[in-house]
N, C-alpha and C. Protein backbone atom coordinates (compact mmCIF):
# COMPACT_ATOMS: atom_id res chain seq x y z
N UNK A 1 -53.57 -147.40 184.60
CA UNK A 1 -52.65 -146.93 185.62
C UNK A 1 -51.50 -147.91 185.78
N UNK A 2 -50.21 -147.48 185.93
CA UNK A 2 -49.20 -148.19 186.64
C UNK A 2 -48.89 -148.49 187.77
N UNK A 3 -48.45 -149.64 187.83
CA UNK A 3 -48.16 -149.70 189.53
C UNK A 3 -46.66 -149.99 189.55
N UNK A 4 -46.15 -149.11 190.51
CA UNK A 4 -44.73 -148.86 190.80
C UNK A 4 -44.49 -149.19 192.64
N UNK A 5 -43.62 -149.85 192.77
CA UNK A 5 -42.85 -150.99 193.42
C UNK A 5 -41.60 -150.54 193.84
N UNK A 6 -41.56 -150.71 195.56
CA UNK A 6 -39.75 -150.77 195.81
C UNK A 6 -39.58 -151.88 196.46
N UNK A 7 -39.83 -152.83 195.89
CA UNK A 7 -39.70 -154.62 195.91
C UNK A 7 -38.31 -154.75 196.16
N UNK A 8 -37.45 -154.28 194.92
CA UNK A 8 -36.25 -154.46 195.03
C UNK A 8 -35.58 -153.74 196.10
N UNK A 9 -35.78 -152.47 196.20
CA UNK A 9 -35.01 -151.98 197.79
C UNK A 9 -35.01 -153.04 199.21
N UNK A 10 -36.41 -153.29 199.46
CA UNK A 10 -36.69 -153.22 200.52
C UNK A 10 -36.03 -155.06 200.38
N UNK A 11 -35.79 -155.93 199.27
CA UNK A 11 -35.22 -156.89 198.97
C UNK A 11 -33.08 -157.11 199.08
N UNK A 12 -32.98 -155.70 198.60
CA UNK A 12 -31.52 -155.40 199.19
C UNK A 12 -31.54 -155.33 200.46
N UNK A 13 -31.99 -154.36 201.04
CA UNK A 13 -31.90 -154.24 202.23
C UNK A 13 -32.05 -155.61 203.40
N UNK A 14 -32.35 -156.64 203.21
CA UNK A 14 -32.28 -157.95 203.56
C UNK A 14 -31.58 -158.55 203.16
N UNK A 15 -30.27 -158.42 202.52
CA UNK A 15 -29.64 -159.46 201.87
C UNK A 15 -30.27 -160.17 200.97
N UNK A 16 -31.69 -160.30 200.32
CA UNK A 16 -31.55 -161.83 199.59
C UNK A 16 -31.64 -161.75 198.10
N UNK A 17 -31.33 -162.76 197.24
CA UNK A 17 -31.63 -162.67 196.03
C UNK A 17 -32.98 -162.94 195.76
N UNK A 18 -32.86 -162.63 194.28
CA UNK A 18 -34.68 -162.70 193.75
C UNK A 18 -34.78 -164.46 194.05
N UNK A 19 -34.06 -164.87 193.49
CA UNK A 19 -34.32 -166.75 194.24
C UNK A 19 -34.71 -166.85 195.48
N UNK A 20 -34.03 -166.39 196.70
CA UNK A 20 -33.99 -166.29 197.94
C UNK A 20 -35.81 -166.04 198.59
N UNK A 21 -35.69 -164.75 197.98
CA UNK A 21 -37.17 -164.20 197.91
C UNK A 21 -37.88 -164.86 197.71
N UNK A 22 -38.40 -165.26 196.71
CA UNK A 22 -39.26 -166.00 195.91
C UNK A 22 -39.32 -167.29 196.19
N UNK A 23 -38.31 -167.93 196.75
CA UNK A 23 -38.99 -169.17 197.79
C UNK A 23 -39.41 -169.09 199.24
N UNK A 24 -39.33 -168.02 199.76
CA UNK A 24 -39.80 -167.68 200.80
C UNK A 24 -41.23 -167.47 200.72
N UNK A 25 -41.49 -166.54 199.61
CA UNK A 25 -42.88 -166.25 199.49
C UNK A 25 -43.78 -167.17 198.65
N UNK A 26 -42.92 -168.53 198.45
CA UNK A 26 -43.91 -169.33 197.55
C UNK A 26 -44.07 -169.09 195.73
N UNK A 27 -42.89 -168.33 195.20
CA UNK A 27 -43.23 -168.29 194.41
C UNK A 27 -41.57 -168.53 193.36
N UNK A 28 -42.40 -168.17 191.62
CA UNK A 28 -40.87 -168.65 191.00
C UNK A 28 -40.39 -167.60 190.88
N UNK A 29 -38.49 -167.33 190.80
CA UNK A 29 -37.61 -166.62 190.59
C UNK A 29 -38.18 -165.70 189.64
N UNK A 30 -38.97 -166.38 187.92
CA UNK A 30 -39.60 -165.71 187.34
C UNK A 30 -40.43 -164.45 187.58
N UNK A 31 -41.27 -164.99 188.75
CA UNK A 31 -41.94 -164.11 189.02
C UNK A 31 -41.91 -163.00 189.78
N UNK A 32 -40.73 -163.42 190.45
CA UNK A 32 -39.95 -161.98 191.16
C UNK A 32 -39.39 -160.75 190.23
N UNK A 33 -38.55 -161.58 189.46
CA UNK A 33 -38.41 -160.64 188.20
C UNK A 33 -39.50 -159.56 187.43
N UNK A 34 -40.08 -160.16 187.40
CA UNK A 34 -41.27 -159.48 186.34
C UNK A 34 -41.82 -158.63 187.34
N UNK A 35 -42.43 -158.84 188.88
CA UNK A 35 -42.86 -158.02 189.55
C UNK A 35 -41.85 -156.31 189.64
N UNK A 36 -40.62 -157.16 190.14
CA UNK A 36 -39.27 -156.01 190.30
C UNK A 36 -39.04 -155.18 189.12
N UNK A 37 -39.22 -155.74 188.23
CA UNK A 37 -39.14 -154.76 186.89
C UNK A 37 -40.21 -153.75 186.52
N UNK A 38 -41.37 -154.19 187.17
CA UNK A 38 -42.64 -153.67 187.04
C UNK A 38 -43.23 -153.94 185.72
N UNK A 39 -43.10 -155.10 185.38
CA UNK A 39 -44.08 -156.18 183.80
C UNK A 39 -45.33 -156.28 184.31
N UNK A 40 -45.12 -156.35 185.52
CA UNK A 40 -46.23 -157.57 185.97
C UNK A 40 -46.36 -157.34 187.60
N UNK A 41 -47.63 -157.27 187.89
CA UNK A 41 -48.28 -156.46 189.31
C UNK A 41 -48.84 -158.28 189.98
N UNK A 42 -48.52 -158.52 191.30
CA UNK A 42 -48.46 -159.18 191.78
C UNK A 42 -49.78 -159.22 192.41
N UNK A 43 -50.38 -160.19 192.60
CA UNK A 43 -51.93 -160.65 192.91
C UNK A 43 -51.98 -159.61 194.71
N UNK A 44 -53.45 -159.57 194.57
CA UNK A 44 -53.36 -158.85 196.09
C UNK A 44 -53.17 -160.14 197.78
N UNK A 45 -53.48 -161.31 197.22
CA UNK A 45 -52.55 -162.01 198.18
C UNK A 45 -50.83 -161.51 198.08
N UNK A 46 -50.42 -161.80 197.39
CA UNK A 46 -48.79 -162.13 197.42
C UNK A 46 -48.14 -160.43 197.53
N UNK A 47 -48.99 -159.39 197.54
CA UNK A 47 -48.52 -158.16 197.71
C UNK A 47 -48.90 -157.84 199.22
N UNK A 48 -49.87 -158.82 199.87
CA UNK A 48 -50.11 -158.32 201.19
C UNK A 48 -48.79 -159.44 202.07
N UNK A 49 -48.77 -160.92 201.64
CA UNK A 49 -47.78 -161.51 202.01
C UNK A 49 -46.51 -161.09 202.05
N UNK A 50 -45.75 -160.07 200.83
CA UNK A 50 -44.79 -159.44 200.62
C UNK A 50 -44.67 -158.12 202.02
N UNK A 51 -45.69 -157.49 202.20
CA UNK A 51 -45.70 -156.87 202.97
C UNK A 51 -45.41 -157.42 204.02
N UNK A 52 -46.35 -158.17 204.51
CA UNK A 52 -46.07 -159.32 206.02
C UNK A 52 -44.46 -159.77 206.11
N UNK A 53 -44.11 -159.83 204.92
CA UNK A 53 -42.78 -160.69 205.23
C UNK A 53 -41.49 -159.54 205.67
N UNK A 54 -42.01 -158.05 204.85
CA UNK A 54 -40.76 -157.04 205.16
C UNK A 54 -41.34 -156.20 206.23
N UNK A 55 -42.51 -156.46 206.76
CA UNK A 55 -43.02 -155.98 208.09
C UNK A 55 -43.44 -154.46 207.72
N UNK A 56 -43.34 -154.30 206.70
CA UNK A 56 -44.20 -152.72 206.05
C UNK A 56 -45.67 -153.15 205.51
N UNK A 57 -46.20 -151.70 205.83
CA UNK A 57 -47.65 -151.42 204.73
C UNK A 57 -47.74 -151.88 203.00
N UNK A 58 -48.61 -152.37 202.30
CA UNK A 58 -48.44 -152.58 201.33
C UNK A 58 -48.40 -151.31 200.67
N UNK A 59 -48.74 -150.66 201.26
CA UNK A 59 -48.62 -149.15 200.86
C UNK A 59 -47.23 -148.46 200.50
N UNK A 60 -46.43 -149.32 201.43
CA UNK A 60 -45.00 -148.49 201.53
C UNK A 60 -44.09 -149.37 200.12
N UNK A 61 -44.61 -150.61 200.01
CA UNK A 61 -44.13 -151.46 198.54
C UNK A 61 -44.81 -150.83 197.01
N UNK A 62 -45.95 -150.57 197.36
CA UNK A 62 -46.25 -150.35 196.38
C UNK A 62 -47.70 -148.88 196.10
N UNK A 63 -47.60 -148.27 195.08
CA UNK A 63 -47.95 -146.90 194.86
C UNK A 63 -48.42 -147.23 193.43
N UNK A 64 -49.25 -146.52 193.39
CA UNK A 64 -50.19 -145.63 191.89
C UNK A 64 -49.44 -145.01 191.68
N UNK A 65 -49.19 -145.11 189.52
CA UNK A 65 -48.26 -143.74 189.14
C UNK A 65 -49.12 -142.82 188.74
C-alpha cells in the first residue's frame, strides 16, 4: 500500500520552508523532502508530532491509497 500525504499543503499554508519545518520537528531538510514527495513514510512518532504541530488529525496528513 501507499501512503499519500498533504505535508506540503498544510506546510504552505504556514509559511515555512522544508528547512523551516524540519527543524522544528527535529529533523533533516532531507527528510522532509522524501516524506513530501512521498519516497519515504515518516515513522509513527514524527507523523503524530507533525500532526501536533499543524493542530490536525494524523488522519487529515495522511491517507491509504
Amino acid at each position: 500500500m501507499h501512503v499519500k500525504n498533504k505535508v506540503r499543503m498544510y506546510r504552505a499554508m504556514t509559511n515555512l520552508t522544508q528547512e523551516e519545518l524540519a527543524k522544528k520537528l527535529g529533523v533533516s531538510r532531507q527528510r522532509m523532502v522524501a516524506i513530501e514527495s512521498e519516497s519515504s513514510d515518516p515513522s509513527l512518532e514524527l507523523a503524530l508530532r507533525m500532526a501536533r504541530f499543524f493542530k490536525v488529525r494524523v488522519e487529515d496528513l495522511f491517507s491509504l491509497d
